[in-house]
C-alpha atoms as a PDB file:
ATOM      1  CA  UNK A   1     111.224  78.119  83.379  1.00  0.00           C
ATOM      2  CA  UNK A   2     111.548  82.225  83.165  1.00  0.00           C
ATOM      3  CA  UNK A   3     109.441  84.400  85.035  1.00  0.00           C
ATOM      4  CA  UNK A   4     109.643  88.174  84.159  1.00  0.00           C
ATOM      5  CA  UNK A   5     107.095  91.372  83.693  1.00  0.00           C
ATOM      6  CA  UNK A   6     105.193  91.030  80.865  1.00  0.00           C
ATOM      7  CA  UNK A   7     105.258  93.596  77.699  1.00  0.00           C
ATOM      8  CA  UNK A   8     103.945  94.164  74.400  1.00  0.00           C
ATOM      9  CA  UNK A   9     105.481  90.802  73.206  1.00  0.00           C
ATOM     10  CA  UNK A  10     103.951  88.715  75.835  1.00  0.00           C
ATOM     11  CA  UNK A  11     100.393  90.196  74.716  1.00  0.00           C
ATOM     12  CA  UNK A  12      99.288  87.144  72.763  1.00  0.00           C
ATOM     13  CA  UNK A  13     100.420  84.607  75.103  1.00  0.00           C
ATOM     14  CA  UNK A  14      99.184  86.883  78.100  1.00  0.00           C
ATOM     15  CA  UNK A  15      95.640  87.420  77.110  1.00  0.00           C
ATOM     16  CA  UNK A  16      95.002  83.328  76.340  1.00  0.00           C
ATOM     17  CA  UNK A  17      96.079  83.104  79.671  1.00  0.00           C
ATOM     18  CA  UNK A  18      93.859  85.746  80.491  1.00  0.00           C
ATOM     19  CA  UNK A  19      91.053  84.452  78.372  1.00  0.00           C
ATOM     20  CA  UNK A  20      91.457  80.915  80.439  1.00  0.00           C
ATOM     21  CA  UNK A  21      91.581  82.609  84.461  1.00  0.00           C
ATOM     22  CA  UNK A  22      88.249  84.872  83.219  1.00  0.00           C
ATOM     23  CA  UNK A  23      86.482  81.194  82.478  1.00  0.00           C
ATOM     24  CA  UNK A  24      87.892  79.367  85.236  1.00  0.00           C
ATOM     25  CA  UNK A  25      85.696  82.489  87.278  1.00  0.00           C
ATOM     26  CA  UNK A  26      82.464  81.419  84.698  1.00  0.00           C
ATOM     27  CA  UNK A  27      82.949  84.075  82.406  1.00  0.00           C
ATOM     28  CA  UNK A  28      82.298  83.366  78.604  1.00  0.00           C
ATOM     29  CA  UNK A  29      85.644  83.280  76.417  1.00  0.00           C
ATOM     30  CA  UNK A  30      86.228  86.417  74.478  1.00  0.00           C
ATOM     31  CA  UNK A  31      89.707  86.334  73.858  1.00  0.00           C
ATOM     32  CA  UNK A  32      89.379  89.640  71.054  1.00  0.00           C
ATOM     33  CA  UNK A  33      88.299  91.368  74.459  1.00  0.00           C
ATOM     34  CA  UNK A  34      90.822  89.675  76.755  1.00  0.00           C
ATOM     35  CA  UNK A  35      93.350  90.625  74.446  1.00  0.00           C
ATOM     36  CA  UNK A  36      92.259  94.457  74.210  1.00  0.00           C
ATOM     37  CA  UNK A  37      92.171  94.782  77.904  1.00  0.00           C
ATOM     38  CA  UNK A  38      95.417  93.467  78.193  1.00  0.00           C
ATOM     39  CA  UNK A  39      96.385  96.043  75.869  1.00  0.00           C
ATOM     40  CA  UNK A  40      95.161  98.511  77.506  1.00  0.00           C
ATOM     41  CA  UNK A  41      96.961  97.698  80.794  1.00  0.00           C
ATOM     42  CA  UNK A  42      99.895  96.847  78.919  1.00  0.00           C
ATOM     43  CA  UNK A  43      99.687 100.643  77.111  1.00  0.00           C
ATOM     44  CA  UNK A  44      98.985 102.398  80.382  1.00  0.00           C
ATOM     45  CA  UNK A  45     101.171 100.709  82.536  1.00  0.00           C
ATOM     46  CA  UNK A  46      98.461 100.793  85.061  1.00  0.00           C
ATOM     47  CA  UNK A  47      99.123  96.877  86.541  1.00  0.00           C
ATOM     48  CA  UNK A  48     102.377  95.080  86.648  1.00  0.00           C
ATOM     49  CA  UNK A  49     101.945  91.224  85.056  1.00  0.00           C
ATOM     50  CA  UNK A  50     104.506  88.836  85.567  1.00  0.00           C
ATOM     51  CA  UNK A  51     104.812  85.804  83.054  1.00  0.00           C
ATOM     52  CA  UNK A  52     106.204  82.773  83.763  1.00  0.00           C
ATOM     53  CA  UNK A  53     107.419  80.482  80.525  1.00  0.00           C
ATOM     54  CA  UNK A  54     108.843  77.361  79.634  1.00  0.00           C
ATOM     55  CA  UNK A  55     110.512  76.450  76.103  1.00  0.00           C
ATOM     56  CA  UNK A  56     108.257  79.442  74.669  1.00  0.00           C
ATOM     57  CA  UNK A  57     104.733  78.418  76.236  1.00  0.00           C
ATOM     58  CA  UNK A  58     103.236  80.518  78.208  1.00  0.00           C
ATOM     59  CA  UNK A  59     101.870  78.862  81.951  1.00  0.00           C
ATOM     60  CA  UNK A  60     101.115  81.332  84.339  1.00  0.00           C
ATOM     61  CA  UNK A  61     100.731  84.846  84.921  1.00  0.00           C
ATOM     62  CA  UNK A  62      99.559  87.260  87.800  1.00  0.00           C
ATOM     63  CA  UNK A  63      98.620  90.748  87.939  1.00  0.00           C
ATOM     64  CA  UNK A  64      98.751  93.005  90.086  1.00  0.00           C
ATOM     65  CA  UNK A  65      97.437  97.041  90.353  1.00  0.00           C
ATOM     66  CA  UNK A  66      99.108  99.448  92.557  1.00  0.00           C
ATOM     67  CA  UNK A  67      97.113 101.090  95.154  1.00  0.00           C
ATOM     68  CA  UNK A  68      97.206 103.116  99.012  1.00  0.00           C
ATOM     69  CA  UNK A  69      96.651 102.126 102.663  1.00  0.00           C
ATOM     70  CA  UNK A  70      95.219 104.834 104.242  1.00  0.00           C
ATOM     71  CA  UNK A  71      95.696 103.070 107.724  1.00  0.00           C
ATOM     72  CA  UNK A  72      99.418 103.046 106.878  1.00  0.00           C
ATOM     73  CA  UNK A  73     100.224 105.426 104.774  1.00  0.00           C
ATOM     74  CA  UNK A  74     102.005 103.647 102.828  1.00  0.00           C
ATOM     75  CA  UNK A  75     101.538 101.439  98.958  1.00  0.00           C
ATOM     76  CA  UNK A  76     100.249  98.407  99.384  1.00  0.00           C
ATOM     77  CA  UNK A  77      99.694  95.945  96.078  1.00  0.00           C
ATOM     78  CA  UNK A  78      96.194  94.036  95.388  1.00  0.00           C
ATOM     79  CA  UNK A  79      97.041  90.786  93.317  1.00  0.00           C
ATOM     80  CA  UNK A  80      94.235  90.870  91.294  1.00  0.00           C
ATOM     81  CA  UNK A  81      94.524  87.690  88.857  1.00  0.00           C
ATOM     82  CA  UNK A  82      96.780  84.525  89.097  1.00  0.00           C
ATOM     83  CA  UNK A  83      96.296  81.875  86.484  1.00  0.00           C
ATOM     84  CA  UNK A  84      98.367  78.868  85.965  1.00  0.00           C
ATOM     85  CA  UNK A  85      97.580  76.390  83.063  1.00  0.00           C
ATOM     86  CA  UNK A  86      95.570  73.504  83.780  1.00  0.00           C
ATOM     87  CA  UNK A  87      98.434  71.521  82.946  1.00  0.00           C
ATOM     88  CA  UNK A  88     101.408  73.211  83.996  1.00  0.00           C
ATOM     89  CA  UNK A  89      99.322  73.132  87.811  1.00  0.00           C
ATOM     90  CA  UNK A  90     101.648  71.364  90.545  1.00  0.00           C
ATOM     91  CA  UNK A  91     105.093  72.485  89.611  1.00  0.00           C
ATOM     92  CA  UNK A  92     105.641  75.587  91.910  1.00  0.00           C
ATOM     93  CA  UNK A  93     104.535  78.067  89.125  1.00  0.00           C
ATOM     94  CA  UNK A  94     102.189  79.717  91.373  1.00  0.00           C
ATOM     95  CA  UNK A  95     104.448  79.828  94.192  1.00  0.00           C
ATOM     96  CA  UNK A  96     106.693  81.735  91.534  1.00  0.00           C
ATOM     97  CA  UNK A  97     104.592  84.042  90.391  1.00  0.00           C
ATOM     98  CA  UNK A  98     103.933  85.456  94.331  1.00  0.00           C
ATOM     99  CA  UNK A  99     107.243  85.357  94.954  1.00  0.00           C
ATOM    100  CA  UNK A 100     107.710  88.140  92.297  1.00  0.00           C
ATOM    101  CA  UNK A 101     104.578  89.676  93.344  1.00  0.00           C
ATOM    102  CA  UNK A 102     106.269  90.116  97.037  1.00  0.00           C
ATOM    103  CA  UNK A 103     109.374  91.137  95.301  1.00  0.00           C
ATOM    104  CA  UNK A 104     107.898  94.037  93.547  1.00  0.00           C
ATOM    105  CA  UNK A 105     106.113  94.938  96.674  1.00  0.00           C
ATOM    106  CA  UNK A 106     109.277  94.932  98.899  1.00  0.00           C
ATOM    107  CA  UNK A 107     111.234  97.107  95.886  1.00  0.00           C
ATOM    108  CA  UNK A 108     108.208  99.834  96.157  1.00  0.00           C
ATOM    109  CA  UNK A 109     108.408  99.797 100.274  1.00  0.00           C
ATOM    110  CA  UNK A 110     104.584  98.459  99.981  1.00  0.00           C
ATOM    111  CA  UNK A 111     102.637  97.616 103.238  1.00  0.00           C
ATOM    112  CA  UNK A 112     101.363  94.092 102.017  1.00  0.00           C
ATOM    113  CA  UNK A 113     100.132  92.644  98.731  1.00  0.00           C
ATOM    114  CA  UNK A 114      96.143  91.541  99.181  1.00  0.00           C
ATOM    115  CA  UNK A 115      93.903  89.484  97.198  1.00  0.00           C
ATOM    116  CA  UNK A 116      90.947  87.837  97.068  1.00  0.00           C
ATOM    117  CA  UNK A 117      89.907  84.216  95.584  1.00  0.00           C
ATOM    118  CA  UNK A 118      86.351  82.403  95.262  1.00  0.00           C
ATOM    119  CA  UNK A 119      85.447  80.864  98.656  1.00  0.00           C
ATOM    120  CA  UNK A 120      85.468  76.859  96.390  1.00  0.00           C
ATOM    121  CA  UNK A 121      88.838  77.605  95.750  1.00  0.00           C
ATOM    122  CA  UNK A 122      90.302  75.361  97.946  1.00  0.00           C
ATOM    123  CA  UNK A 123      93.917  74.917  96.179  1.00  0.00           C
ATOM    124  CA  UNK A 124      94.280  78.362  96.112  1.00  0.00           C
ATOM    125  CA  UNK A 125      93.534  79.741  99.539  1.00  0.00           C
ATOM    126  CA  UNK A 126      95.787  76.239 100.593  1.00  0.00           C
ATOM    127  CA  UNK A 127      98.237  77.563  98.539  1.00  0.00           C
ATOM    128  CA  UNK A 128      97.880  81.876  99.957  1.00  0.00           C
ATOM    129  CA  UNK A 129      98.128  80.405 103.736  1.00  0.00           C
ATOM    130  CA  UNK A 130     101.331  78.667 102.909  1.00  0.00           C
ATOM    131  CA  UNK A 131     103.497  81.793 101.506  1.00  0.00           C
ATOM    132  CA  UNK A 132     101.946  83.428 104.659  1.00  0.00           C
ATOM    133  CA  UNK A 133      98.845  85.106 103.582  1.00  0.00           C
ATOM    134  CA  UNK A 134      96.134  85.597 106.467  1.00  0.00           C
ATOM    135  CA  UNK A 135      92.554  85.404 105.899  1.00  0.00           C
ATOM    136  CA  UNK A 136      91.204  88.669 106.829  1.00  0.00           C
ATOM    137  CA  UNK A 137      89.165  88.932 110.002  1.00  0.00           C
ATOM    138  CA  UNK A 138      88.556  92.593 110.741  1.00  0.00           C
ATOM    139  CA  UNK A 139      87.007  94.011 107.604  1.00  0.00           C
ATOM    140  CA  UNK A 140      84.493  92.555 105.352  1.00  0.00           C
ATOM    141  CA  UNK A 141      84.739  92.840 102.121  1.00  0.00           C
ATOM    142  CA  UNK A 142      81.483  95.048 100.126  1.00  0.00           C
ATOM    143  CA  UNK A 143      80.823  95.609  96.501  1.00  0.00           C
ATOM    144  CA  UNK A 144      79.010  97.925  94.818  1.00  0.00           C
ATOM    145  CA  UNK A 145      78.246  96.717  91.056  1.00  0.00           C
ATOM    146  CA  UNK A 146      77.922  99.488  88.827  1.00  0.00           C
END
């Protein structure tokens, strides 16, 4: 397996991958317009993805957008999307891609890389408390949709 950031070759594997985490979250496929905002991020350099592939199939990716603490004063990282393929699942690809994630974190002097998952994701938060994550218990989180 290779992990590595993804670029503008990765953007058809990426955005399938993409296409997959948005339906796993009950979105409807759209992979024209999971391929275009890929693009765009891709273009922009506005997140950093990270890829992870075996014998040229893509399994996993995770994204992550660059942002301040206030508090700290200091970067901090929010991992906004982590997607491993249904059957790629249970071979340490997640693990992986946070690994990288807490790489790129440490090589920008970062405060902490946050993230949040769906409270029915079970494997997920199972898998966040074992690299060390801790479930927040001093802020609650609010959203405003637009």
């Amino acid at each position: 397996m290779e992990i590595y950031q993804a670029s503008m070759e990765d953007l058809e594997g990426v955005s399938a991958l993409f296409n997959l985490y948005r339906v796993f979250y009950s979105q409807a496929p759209d992979l024209a317009a999971a391929a275009d905002y890929i693009k765009e991020r891709l273009e922009k350099e506005d997140s950093v993805i990270y890829v992870v592939k075996k014998e040229g199939k893509y399994l996993g990716f995770t994204q992550l957008y660059p942002t301040y603490s206030s508090i700290s004063m200091k970067r901090a990282w929010i991992l906004n999307d982590l997607y491993v393929d249904g059957e790629a699942r249970k071979q340490g690809i997640g693990e992986m891609l946070i690994d990288k994630a807490k790489g790129l974190a440490a090589e920008t002097g970062a405060v902490s890389v946050s993230l949040s998952t769906a409270h029915d994701n079970i494997s997920a938060q199972r898998l966040y408390e074992k690299i060390g994550f801790t479930r927040d218990e001093q802020f609650y989180h609010f959203e405003l949709s637009i």
